[in-house]
C-alpha atoms as a PDB file:
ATOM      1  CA  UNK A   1      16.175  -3.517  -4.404  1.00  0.00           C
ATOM      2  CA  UNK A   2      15.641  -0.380  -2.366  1.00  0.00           C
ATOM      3  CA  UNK A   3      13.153  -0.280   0.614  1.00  0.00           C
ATOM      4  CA  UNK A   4      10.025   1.442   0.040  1.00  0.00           C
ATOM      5  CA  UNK A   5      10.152   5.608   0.417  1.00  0.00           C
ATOM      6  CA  UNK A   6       7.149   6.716   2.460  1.00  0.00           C
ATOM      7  CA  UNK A   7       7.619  10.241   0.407  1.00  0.00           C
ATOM      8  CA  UNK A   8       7.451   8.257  -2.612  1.00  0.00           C
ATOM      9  CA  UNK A   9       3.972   6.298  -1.227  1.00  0.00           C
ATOM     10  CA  UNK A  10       2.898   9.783   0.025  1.00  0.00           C
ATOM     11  CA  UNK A  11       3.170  11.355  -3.464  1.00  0.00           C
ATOM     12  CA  UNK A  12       1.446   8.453  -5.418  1.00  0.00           C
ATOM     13  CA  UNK A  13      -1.233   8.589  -2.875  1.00  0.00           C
ATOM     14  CA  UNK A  14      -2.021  12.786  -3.356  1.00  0.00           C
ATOM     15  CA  UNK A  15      -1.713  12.076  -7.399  1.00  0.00           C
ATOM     16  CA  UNK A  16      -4.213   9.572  -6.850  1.00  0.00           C
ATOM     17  CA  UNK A  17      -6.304  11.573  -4.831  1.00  0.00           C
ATOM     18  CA  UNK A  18      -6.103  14.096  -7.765  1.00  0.00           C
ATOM     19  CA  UNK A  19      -6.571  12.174 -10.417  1.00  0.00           C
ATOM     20  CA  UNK A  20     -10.298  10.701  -8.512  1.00  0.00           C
ATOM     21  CA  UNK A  21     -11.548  14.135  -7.454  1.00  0.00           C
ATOM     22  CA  UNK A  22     -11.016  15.448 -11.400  1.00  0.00           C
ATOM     23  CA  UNK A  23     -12.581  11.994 -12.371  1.00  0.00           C
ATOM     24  CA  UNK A  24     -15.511  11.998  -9.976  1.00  0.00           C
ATOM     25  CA  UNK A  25     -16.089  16.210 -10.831  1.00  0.00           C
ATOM     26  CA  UNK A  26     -15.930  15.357 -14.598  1.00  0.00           C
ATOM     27  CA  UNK A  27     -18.624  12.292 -14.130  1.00  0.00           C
ATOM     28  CA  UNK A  28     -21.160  14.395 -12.158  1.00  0.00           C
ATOM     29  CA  UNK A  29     -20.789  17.482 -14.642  1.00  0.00           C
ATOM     30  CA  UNK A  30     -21.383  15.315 -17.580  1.00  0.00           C
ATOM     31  CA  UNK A  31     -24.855  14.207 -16.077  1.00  0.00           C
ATOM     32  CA  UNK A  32     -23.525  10.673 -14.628  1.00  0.00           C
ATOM     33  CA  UNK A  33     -23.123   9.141 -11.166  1.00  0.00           C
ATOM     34  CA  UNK A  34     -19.789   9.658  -9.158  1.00  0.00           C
ATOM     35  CA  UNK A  35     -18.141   6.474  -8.563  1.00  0.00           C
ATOM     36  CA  UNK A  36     -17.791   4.520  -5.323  1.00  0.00           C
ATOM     37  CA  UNK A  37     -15.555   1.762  -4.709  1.00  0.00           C
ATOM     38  CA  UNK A  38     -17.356  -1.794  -4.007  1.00  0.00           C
ATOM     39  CA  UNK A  39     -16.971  -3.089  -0.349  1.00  0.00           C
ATOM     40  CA  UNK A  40     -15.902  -6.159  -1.403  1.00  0.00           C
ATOM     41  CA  UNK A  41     -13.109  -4.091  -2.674  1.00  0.00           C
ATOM     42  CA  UNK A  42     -12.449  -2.846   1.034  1.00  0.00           C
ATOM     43  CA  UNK A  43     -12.343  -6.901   1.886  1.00  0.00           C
ATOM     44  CA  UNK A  44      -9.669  -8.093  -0.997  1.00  0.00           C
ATOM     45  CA  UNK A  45      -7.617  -5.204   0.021  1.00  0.00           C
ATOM     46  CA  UNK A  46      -6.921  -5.839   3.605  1.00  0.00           C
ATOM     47  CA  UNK A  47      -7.084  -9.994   2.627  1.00  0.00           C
ATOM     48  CA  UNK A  48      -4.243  -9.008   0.292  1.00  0.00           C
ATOM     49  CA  UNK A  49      -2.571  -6.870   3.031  1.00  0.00           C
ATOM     50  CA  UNK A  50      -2.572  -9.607   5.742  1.00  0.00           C
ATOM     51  CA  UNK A  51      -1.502 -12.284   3.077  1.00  0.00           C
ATOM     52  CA  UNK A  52       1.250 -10.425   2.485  1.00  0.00           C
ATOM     53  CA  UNK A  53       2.274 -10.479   5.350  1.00  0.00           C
ATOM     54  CA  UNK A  54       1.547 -13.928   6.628  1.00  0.00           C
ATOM     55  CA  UNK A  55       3.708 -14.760   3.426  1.00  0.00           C
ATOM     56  CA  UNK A  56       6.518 -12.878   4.532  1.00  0.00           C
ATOM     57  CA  UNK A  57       6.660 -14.995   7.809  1.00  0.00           C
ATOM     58  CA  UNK A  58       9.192 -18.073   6.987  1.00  0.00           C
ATOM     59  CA  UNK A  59      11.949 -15.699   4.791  1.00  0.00           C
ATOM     60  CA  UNK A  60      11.721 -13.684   8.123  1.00  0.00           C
ATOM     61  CA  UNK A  61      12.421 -16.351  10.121  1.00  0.00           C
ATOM     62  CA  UNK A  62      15.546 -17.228   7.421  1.00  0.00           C
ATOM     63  CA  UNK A  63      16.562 -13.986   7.684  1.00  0.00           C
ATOM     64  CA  UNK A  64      16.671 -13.775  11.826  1.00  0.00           C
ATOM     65  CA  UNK A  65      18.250 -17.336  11.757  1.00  0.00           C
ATOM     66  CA  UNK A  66      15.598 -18.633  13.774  1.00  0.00           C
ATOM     67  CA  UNK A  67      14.225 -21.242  10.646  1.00  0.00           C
ATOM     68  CA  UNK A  68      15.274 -24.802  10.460  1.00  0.00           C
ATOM     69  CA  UNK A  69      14.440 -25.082   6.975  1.00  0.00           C
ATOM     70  CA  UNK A  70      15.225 -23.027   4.376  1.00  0.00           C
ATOM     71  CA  UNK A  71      13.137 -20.653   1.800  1.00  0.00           C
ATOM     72  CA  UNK A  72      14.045 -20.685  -1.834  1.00  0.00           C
ATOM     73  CA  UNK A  73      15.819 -17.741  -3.067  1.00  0.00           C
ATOM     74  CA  UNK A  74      12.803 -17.056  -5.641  1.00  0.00           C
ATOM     75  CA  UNK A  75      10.305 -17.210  -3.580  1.00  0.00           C
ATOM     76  CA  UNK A  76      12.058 -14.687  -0.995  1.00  0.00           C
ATOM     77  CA  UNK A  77      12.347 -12.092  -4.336  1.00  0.00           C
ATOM     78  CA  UNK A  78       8.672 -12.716  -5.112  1.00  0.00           C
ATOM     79  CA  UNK A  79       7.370 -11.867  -1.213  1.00  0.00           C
ATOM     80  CA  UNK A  80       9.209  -9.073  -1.488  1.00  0.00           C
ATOM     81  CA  UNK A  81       8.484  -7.777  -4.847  1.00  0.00           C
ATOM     82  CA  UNK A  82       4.838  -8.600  -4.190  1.00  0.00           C
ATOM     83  CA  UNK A  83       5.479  -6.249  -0.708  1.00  0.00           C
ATOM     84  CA  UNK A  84       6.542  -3.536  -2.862  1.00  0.00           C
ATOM     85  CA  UNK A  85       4.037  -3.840  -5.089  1.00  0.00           C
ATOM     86  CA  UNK A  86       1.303  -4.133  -2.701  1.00  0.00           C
ATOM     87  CA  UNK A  87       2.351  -0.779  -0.735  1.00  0.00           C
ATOM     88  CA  UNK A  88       2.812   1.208  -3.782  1.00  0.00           C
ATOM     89  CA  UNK A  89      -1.137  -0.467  -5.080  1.00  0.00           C
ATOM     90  CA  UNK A  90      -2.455   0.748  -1.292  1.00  0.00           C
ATOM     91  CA  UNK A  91      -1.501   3.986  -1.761  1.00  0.00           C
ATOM     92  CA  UNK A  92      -2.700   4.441  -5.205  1.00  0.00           C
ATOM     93  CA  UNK A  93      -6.303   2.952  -4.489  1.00  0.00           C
ATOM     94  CA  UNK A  94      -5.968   4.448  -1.100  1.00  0.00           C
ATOM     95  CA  UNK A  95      -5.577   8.416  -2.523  1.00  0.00           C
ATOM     96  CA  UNK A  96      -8.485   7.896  -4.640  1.00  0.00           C
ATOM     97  CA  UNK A  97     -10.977   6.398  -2.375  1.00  0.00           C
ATOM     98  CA  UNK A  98      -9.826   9.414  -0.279  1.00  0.00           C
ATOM     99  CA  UNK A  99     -10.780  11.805  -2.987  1.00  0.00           C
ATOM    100  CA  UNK A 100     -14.075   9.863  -3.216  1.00  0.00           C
ATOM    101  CA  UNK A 101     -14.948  10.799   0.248  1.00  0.00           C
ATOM    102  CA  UNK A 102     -13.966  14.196   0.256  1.00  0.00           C
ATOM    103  CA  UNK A 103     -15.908  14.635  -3.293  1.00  0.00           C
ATOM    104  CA  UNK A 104     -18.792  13.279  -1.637  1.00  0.00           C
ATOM    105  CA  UNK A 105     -18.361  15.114   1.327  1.00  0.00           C
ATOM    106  CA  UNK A 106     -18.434  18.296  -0.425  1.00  0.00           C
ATOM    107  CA  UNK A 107     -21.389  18.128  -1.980  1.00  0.00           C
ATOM    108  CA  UNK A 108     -24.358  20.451  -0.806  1.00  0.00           C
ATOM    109  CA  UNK A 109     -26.838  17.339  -0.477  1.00  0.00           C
ATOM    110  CA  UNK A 110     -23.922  14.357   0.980  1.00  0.00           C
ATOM    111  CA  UNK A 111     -25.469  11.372   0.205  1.00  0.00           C
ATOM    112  CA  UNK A 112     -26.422   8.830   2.863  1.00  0.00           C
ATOM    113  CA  UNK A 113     -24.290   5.648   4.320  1.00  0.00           C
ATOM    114  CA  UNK A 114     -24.646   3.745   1.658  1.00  0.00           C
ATOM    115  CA  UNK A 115     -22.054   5.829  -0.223  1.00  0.00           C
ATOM    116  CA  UNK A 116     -20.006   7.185   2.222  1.00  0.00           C
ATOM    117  CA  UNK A 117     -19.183   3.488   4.395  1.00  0.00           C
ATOM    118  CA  UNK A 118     -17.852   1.479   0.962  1.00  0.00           C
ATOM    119  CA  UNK A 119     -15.073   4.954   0.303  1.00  0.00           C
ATOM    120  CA  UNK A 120     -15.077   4.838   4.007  1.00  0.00           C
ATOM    121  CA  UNK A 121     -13.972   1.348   4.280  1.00  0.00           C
ATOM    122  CA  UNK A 122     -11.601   1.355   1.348  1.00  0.00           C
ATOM    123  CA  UNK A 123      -9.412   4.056   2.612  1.00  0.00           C
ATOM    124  CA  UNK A 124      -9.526   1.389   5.626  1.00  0.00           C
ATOM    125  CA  UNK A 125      -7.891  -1.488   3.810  1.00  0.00           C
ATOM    126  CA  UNK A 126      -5.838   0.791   1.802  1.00  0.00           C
ATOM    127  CA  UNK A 127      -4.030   1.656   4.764  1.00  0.00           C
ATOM    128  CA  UNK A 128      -4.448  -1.765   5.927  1.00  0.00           C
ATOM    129  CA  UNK A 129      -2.592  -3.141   2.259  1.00  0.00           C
ATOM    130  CA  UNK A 130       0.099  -0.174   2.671  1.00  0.00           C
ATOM    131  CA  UNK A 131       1.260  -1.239   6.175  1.00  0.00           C
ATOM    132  CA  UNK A 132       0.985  -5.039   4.911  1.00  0.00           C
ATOM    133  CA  UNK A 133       3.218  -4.278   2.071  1.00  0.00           C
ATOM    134  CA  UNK A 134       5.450  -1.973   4.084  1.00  0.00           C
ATOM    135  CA  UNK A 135       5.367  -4.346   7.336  1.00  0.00           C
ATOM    136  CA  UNK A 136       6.319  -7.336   4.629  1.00  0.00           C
ATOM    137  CA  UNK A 137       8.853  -5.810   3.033  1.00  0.00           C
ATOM    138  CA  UNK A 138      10.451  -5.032   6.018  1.00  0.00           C
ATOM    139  CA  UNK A 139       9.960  -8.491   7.663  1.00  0.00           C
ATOM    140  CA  UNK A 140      12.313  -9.611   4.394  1.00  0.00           C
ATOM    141  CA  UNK A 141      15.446  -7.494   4.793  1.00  0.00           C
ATOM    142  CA  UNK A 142      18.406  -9.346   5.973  1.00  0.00           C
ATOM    143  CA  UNK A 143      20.046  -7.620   9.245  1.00  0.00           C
ATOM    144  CA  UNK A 144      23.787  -5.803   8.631  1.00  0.00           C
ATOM    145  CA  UNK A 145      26.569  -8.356   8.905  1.00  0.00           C
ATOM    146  CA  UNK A 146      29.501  -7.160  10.113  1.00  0.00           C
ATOM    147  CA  UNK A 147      31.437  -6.973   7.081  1.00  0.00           C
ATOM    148  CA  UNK A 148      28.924  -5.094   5.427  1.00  0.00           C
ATOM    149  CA  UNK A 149      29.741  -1.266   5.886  1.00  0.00           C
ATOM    150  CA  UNK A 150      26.763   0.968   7.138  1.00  0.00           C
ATOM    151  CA  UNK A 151      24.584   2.768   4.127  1.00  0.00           C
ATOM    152  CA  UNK A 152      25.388   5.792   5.818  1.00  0.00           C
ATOM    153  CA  UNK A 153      29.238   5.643   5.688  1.00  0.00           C
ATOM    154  CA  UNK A 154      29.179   3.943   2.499  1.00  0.00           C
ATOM    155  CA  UNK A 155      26.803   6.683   0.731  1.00  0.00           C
ATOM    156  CA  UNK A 156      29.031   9.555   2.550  1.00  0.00           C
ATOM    157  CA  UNK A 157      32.603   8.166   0.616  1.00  0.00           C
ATOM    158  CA  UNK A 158      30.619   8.058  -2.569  1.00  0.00           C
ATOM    159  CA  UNK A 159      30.423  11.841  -2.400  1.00  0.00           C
END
């Protein structure tokens, strides 16, 4: 599995964005009320992000050497696909509580707190779940042995 691409998280994060700002224009122009994320949404997020992480603690310790007991080779595929999968889902919920604060922003009357603080707070523990997920999946990847050639070298005699 490949390590997660910040330009990849960056680009699911903007269509995000996108896709709430045309969602939130086409609910106010149609007469309804713009949507804003729950704060209890804000709270799962950066639980999930800290999980994560705290999950990712004993294949770490496997994977430095520094364990006396060892992880199960499932359960070291399942931190880090849930890693993965929790950076990409930051970014994603992330972009679009963004574009839920700059919608709101933008209007000519910007509602009060009780609006803004919830989008406010869940571009919080979006970031929160992203660094989590990145921190996580990082915290799983085994160090280079010394039979292992670098990527670098390796990629370079593929051309």
């Amino acid at each position: 599995m490949t390590k997660t691409r910040p330009s990849i998280l960056l680009l699911i994060a903007v269509l995000a964005g996108v896709v709430g700002w045309l969602l939130e224009m086409a609910l106010v122009a149609s007469g309804r009320a713009a949507v804003v994320p729950p704060l209890t949404l804000a709270t799962a997020l950066a639980l999930i992000g800290i999980i994560v992480v705290v999950l990712a603690l004993p294949v770490s310790r496997v994977a430095r050497g520094t364990a006396t007991t060892h992880v199960d080779p499932f359960f070291a595929t399942r931190v880090v696909v849930l890693a993965k999968a929790a950076s990409i889902t930051g970014a994603l919920i992330g972009g679009a509580a963004i574009a839920v604060l700059v919608f709101l922003l933008t209007r000519s009357v910007v509602p009060g707190g009780d609006a803004l603080a919830p989008a406010i707070a869940t571009a919080v523990a979006s970031v929160v779940l992203v660094a989590g997920g990145l921190i996580a999946e990082r915290m799983c990847t085994l160090p280079p042995s010394d039979e292992d050639p670098p990527e670098e070298q390796s990629s370079r005699e593929r051309a």
